[in-house]
PDB file of N, CA and C in Angstrom:
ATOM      1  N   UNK A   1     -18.579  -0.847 -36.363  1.00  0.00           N
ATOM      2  CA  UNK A   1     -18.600  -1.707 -37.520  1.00  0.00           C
ATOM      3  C   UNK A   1     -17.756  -2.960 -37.269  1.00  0.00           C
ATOM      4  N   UNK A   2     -16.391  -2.561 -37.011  1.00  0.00           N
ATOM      5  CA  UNK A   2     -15.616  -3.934 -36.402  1.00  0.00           C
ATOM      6  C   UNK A   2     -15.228  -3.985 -35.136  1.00  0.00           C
ATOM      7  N   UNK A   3     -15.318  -4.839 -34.590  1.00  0.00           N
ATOM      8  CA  UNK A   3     -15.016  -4.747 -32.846  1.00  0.00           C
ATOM      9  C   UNK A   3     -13.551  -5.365 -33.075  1.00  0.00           C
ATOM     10  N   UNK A   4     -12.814  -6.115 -33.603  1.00  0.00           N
ATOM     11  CA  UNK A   4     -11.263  -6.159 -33.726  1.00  0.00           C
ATOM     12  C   UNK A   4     -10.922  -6.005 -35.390  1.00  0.00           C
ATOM     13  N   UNK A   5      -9.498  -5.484 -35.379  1.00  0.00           N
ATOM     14  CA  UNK A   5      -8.663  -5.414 -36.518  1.00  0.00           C
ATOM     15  C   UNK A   5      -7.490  -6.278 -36.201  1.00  0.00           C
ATOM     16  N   UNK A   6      -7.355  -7.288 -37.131  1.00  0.00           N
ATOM     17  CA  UNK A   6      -5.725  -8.042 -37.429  1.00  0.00           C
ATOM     18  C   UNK A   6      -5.201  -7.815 -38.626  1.00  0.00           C
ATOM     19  N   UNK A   7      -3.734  -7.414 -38.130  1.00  0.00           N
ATOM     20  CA  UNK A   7      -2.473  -6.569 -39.172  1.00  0.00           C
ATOM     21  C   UNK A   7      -1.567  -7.435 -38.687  1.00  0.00           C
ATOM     22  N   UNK A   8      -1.598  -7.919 -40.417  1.00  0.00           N
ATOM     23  CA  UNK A   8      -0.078  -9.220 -40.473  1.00  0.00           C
ATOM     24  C   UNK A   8       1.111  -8.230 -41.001  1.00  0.00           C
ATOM     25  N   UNK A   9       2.322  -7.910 -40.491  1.00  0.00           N
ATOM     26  CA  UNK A   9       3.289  -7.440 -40.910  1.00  0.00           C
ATOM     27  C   UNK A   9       4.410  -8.075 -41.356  1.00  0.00           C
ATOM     28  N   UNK A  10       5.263  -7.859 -42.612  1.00  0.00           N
ATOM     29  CA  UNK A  10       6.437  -8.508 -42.763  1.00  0.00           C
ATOM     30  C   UNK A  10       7.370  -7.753 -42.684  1.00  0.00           C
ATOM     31  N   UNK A  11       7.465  -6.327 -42.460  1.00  0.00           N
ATOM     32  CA  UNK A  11       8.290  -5.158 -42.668  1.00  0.00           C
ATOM     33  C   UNK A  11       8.689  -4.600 -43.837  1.00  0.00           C
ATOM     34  N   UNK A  12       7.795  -4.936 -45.149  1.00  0.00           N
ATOM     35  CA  UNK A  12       7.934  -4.408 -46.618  1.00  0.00           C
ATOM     36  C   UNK A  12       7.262  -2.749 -46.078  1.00  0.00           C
ATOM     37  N   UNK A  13       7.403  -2.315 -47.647  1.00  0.00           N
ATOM     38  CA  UNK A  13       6.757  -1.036 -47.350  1.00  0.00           C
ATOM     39  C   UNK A  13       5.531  -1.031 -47.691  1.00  0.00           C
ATOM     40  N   UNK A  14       4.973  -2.294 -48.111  1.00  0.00           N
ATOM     41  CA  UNK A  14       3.488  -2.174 -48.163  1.00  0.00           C
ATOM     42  C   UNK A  14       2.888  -2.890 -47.320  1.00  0.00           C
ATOM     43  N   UNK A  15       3.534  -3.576 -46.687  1.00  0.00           N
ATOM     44  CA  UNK A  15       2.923  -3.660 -45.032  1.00  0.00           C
ATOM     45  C   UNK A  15       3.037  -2.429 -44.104  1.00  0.00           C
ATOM     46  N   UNK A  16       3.665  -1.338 -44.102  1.00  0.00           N
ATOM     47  CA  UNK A  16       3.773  -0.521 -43.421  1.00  0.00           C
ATOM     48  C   UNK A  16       2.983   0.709 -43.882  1.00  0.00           C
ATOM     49  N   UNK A  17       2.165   0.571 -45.270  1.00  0.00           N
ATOM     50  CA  UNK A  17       1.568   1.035 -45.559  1.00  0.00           C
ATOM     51  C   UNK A  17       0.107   0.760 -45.025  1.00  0.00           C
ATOM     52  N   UNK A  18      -0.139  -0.079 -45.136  1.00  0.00           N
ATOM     53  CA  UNK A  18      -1.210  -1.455 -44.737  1.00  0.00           C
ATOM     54  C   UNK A  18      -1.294  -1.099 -43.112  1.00  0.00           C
ATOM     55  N   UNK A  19      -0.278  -1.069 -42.572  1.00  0.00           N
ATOM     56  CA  UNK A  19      -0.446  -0.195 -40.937  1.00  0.00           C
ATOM     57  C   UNK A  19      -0.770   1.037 -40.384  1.00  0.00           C
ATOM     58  N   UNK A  20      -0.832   2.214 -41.714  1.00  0.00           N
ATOM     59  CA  UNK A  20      -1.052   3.113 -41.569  1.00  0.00           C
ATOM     60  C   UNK A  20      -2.484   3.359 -41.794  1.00  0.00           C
ATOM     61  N   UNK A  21      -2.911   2.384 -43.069  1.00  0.00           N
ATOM     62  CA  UNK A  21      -4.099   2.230 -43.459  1.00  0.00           C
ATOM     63  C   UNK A  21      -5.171   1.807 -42.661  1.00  0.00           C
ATOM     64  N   UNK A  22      -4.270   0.962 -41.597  1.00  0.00           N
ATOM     65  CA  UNK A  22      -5.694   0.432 -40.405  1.00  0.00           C
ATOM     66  C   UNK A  22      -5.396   0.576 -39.238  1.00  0.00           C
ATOM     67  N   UNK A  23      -4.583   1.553 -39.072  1.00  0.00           N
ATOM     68  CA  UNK A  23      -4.691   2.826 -38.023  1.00  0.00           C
ATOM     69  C   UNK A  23      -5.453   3.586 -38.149  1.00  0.00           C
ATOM     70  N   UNK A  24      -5.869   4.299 -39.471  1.00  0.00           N
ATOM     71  CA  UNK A  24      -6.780   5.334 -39.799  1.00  0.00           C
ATOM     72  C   UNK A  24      -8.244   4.364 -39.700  1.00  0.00           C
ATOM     73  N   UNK A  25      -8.033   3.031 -40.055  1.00  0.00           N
ATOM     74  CA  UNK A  25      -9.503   2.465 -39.466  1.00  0.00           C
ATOM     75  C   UNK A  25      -9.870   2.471 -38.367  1.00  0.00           C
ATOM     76  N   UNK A  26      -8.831   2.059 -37.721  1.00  0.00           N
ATOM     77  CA  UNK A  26      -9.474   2.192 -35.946  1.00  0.00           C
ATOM     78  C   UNK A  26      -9.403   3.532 -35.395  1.00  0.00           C
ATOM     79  N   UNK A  27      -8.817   4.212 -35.923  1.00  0.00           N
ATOM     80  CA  UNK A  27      -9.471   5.821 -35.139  1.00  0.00           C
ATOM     81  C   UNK A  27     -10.525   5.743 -35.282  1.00  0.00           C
ATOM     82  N   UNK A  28     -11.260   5.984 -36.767  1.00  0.00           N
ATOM     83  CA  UNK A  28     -12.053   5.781 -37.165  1.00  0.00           C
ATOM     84  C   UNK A  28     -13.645   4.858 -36.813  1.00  0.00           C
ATOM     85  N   UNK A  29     -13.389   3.743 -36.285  1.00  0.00           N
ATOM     86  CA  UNK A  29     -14.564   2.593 -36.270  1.00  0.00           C
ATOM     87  C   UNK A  29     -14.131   2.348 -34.600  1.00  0.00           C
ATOM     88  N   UNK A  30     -13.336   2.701 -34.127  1.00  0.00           N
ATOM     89  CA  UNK A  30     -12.721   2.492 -32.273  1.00  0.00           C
ATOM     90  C   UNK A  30     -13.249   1.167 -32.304  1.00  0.00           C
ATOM     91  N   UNK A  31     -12.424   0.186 -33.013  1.00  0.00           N
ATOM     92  CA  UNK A  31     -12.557  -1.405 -32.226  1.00  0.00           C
ATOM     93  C   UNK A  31     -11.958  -1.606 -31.033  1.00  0.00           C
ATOM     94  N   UNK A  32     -12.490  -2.700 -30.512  1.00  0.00           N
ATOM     95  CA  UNK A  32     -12.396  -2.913 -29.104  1.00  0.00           C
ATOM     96  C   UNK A  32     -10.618  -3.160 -28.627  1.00  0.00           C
ATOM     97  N   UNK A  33     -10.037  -3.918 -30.210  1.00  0.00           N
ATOM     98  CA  UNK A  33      -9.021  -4.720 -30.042  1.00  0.00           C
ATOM     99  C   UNK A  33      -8.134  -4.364 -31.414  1.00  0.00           C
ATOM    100  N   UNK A  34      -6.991  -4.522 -31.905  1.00  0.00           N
ATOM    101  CA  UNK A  34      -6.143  -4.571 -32.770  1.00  0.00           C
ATOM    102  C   UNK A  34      -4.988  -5.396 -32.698  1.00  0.00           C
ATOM    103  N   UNK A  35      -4.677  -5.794 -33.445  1.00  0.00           N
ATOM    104  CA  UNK A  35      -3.767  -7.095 -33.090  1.00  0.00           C
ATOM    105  C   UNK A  35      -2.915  -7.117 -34.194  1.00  0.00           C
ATOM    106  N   UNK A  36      -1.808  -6.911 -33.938  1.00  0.00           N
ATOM    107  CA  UNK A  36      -0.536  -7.139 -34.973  1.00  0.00           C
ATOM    108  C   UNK A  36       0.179  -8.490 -34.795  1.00  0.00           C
ATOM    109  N   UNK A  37       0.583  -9.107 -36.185  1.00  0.00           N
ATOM    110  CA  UNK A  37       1.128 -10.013 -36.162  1.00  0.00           C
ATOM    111  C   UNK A  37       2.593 -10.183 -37.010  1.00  0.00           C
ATOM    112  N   UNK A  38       3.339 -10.455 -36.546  1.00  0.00           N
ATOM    113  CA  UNK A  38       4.991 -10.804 -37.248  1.00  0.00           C
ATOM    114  C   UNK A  38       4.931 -12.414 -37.613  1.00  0.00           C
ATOM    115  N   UNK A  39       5.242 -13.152 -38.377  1.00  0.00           N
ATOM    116  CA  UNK A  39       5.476 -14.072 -38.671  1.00  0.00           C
ATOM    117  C   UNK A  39       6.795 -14.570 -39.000  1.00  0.00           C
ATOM    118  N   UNK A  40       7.907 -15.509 -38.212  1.00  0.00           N
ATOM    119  CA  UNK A  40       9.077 -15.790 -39.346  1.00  0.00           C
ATOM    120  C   UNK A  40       9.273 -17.172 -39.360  1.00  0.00           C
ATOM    121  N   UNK A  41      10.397 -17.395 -40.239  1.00  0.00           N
ATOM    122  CA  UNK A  41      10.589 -18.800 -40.724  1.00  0.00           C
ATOM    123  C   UNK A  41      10.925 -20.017 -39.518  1.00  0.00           C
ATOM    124  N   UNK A  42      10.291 -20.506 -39.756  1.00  0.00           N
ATOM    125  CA  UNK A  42      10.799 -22.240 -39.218  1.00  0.00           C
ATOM    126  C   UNK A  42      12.618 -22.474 -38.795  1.00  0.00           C
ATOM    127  N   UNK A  43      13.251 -22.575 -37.752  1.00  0.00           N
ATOM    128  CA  UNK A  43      14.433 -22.841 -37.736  1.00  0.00           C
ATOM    129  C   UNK A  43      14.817 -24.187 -38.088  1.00  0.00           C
ATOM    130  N   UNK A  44      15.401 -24.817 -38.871  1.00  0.00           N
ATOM    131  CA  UNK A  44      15.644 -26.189 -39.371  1.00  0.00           C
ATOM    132  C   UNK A  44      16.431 -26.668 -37.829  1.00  0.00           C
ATOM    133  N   UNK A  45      15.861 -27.395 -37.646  1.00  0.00           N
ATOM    134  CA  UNK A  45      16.835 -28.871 -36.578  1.00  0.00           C
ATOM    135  C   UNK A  45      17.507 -29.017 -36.602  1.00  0.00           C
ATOM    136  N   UNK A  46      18.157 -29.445 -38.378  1.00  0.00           N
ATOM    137  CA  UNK A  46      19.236 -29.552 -38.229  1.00  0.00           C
ATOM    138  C   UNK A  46      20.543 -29.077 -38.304  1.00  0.00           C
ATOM    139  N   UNK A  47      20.333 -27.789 -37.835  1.00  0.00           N
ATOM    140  CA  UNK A  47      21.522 -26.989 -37.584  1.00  0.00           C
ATOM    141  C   UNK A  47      21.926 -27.725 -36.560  1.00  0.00           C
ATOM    142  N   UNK A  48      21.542 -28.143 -35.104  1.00  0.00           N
ATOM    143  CA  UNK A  48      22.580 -28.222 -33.740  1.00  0.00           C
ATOM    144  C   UNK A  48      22.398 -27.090 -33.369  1.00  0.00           C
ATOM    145  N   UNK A  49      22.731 -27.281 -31.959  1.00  0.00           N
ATOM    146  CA  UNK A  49      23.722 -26.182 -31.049  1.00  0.00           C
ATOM    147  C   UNK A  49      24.954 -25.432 -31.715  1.00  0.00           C
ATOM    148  N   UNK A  50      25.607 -24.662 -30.916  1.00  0.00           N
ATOM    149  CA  UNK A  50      24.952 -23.586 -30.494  1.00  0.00           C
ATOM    150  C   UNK A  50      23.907 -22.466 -32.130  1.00  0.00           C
ATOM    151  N   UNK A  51      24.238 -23.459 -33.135  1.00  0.00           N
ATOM    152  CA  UNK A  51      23.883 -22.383 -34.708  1.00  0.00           C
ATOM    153  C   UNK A  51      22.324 -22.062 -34.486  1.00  0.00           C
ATOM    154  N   UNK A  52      21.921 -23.042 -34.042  1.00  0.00           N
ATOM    155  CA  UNK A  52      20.022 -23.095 -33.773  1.00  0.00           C
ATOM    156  C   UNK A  52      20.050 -22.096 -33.104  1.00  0.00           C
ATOM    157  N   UNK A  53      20.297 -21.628 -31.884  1.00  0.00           N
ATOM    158  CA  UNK A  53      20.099 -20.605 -30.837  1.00  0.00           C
ATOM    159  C   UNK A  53      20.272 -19.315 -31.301  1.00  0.00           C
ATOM    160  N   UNK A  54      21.816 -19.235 -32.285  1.00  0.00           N
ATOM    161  CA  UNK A  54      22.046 -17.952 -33.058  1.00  0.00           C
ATOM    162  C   UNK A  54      20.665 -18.158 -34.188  1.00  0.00           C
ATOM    163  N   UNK A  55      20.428 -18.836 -34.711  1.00  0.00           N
ATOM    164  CA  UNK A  55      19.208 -18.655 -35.487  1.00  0.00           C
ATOM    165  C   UNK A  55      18.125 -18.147 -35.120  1.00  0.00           C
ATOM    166  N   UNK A  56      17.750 -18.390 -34.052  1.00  0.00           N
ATOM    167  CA  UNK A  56      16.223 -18.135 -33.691  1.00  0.00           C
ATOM    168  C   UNK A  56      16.552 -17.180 -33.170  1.00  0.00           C
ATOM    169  N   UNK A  57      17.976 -16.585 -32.208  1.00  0.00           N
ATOM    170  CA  UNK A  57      17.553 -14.993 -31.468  1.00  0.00           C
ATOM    171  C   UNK A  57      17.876 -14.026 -32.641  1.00  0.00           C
ATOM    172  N   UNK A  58      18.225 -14.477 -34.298  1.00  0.00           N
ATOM    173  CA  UNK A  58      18.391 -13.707 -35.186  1.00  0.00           C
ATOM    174  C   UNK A  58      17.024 -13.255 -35.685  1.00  0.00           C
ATOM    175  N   UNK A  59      16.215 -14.282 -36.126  1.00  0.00           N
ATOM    176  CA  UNK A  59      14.997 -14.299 -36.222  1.00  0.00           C
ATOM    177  C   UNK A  59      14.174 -13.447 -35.348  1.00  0.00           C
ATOM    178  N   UNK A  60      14.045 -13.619 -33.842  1.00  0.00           N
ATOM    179  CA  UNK A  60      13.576 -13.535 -33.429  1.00  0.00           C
ATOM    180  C   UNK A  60      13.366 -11.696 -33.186  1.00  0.00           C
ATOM    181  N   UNK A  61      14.934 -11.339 -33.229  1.00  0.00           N
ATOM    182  CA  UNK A  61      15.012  -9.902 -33.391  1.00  0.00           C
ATOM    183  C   UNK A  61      14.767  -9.310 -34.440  1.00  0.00           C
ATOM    184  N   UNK A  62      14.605  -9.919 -35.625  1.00  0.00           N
ATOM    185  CA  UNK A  62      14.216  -9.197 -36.544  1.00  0.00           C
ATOM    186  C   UNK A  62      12.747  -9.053 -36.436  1.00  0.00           C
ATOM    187  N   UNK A  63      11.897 -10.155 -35.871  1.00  0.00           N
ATOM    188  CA  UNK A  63      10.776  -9.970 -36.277  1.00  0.00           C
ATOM    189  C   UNK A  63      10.604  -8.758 -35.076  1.00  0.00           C
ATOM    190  N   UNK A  64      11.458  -8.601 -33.652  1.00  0.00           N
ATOM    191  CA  UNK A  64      10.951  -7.603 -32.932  1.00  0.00           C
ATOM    192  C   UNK A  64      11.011  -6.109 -33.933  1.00  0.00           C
ATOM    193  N   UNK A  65      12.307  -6.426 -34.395  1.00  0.00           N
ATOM    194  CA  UNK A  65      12.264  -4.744 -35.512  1.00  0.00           C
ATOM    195  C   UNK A  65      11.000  -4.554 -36.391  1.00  0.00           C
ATOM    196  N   UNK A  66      10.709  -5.644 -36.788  1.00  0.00           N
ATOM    197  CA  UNK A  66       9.119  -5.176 -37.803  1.00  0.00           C
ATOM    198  C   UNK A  66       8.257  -4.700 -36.988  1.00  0.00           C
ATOM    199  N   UNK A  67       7.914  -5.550 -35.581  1.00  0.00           N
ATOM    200  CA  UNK A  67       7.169  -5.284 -34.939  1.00  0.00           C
ATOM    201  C   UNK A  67       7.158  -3.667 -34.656  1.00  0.00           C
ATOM    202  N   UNK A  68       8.279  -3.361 -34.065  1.00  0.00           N
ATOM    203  CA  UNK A  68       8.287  -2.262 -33.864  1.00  0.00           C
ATOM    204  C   UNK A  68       8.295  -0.967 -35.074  1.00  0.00           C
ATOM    205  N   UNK A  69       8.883  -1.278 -36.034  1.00  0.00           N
ATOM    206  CA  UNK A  69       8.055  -0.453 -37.113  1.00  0.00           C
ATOM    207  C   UNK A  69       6.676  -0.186 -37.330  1.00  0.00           C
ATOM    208  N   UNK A  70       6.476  -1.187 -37.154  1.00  0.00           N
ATOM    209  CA  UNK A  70       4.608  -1.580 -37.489  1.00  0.00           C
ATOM    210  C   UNK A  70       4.058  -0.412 -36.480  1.00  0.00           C
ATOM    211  N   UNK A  71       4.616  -0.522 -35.319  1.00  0.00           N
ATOM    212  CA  UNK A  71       3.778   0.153 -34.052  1.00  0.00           C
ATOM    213  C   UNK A  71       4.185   1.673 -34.214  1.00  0.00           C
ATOM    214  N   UNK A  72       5.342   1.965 -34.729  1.00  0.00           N
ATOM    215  CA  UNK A  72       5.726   3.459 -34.976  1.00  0.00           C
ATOM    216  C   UNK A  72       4.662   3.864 -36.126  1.00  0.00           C
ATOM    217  N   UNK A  73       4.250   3.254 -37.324  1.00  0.00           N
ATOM    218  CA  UNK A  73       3.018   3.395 -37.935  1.00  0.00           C
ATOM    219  C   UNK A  73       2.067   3.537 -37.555  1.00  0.00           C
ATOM    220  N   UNK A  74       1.425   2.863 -37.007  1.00  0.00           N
ATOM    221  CA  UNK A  74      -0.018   2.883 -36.210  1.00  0.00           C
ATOM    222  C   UNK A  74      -0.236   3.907 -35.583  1.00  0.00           C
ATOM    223  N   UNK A  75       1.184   4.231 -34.740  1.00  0.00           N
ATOM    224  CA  UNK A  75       0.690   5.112 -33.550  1.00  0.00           C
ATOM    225  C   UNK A  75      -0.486   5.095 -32.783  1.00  0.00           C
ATOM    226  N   UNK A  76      -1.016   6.778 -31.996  1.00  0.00           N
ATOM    227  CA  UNK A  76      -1.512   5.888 -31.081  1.00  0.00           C
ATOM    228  C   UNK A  76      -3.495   5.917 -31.530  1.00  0.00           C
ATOM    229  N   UNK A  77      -3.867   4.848 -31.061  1.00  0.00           N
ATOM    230  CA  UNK A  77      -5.397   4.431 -31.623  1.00  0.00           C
ATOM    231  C   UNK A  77      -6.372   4.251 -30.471  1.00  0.00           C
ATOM    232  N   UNK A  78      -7.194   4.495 -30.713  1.00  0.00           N
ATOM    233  CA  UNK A  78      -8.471   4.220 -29.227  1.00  0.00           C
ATOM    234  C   UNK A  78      -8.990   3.034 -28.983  1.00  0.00           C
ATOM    235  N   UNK A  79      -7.733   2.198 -28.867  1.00  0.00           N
ATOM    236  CA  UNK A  79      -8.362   0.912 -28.418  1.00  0.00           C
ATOM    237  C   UNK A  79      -6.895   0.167 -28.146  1.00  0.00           C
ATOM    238  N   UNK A  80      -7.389  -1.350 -27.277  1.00  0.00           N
ATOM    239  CA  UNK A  80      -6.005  -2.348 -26.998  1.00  0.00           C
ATOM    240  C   UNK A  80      -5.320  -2.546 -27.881  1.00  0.00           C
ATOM    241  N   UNK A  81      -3.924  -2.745 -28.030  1.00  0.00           N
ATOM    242  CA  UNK A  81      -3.394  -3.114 -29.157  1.00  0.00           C
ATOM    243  C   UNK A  81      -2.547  -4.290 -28.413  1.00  0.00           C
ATOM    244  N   UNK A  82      -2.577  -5.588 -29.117  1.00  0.00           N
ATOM    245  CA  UNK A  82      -2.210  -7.156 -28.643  1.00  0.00           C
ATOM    246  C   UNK A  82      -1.305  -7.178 -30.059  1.00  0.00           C
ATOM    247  N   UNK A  83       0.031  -7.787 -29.587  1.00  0.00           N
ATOM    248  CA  UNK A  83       1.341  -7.958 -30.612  1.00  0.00           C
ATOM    249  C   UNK A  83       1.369  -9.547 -30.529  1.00  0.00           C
ATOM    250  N   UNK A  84       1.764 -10.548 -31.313  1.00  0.00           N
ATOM    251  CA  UNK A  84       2.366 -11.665 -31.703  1.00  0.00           C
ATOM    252  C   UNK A  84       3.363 -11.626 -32.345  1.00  0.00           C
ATOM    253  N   UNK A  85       4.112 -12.524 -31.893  1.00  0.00           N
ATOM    254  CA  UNK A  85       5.246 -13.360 -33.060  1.00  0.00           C
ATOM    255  C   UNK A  85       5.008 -14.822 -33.351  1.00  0.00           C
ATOM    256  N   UNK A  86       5.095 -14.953 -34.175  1.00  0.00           N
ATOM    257  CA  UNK A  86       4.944 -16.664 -34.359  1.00  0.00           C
ATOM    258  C   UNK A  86       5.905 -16.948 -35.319  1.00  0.00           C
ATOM    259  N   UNK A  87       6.461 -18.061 -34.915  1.00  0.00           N
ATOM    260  CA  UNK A  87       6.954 -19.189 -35.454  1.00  0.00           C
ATOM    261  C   UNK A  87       6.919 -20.044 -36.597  1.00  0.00           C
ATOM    262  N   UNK A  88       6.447 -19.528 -38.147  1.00  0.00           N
ATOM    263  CA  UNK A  88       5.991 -20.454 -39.022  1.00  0.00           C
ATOM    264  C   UNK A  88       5.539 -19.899 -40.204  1.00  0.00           C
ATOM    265  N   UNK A  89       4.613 -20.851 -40.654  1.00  0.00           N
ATOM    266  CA  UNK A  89       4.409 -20.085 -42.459  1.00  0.00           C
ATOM    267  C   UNK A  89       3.468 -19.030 -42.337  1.00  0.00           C
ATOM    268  N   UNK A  90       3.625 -17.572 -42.611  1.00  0.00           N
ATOM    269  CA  UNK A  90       3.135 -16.706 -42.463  1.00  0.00           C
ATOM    270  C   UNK A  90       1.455 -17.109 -42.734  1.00  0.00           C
ATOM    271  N   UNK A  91       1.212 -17.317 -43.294  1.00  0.00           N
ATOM    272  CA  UNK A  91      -0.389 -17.732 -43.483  1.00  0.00           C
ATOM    273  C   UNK A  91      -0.957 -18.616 -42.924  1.00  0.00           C
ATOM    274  N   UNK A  92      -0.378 -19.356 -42.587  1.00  0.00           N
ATOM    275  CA  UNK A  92      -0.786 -20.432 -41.473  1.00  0.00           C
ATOM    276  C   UNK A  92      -0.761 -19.529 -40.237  1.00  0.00           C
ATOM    277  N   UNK A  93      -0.123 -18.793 -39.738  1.00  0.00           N
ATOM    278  CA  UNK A  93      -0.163 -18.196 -38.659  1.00  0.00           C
ATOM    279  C   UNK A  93      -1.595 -16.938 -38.451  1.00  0.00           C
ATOM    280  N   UNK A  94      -1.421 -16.217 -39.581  1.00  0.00           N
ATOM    281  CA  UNK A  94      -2.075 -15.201 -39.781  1.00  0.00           C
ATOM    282  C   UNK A  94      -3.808 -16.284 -39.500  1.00  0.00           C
ATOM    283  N   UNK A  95      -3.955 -17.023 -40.262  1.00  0.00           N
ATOM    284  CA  UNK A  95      -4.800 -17.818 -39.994  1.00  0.00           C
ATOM    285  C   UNK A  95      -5.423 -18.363 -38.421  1.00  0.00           C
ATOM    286  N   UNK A  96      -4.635 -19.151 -38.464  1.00  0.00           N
ATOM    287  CA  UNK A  96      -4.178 -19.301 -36.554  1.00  0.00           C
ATOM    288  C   UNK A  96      -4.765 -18.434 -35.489  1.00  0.00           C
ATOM    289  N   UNK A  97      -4.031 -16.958 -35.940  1.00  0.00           N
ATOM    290  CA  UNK A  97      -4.347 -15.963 -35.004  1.00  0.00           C
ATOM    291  C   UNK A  97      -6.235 -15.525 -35.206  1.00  0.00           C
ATOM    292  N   UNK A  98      -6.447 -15.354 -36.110  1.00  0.00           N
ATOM    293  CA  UNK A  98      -7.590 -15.167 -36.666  1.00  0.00           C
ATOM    294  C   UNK A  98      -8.160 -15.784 -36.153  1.00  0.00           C
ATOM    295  N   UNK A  99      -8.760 -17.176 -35.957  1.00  0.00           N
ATOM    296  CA  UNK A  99      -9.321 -18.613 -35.340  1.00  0.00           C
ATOM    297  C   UNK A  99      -9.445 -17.790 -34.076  1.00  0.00           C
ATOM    298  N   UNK A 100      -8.534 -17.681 -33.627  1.00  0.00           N
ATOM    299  CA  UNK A 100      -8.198 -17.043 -31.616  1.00  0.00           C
ATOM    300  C   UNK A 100      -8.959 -15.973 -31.350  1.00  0.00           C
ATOM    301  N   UNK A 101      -8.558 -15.205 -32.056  1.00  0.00           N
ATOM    302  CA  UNK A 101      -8.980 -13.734 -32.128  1.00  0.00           C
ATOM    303  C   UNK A 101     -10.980 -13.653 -32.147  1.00  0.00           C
ATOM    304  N   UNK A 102     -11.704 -14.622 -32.695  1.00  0.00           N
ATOM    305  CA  UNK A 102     -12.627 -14.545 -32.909  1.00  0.00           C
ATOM    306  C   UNK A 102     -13.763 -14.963 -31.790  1.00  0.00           C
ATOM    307  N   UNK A 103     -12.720 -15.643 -30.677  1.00  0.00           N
ATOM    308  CA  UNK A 103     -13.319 -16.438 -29.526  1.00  0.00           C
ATOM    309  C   UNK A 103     -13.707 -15.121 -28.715  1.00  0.00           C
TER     310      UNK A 103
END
């Protein structure tokens, strides 16, 4: 029925619900592909050095912790599973990826 699934995560519990939910799809329908996505905020510029750097590897680890929640949900499924992080307004991204994903 679907040859890929994309799962935007923010690490609420109804995104992690939402991961469990289309885990049981792809057992289910074995798409080819599954693709999780983390999204976080924009680091402002104008912080400077060194605050920018602590910003983004703060960011950056958090979004690895969702990520990795997300994937302890899913567990394991009969097909590739492809992870992102991006950089920006969650819907713009989710979007983004979608566009890609379809090529």
């Amino acid at each position: 029925m679907f040859d890929k699934i994309l799962l935007a995560v923010d690490g609420s519990d109804h995104a992690l619900h939402a991961a469990r939910i289309a885990a049981e799809m792809a057992r289910g329908m074995k798409p080819k592909e599954f693709r999780i996505v983390v999204s976080y905020d924009a680091i402002p510029v104008y912080l400077g050095e060194p605050n920018m750097q602590f910003a983004i590897d703060s960011r950056k680890k958090d979004a690895e912790e969702i990520l990795d929640k997300a994937i302890k949900e899913i567990g394991s499924i009969p097909c590739e599973i492809h992870t992102e992080m991006i950089e920006g307004d969650p819907a713009a991204a989710i979007i983004e990826v979608a566009k890609y994903s379809r090529k």
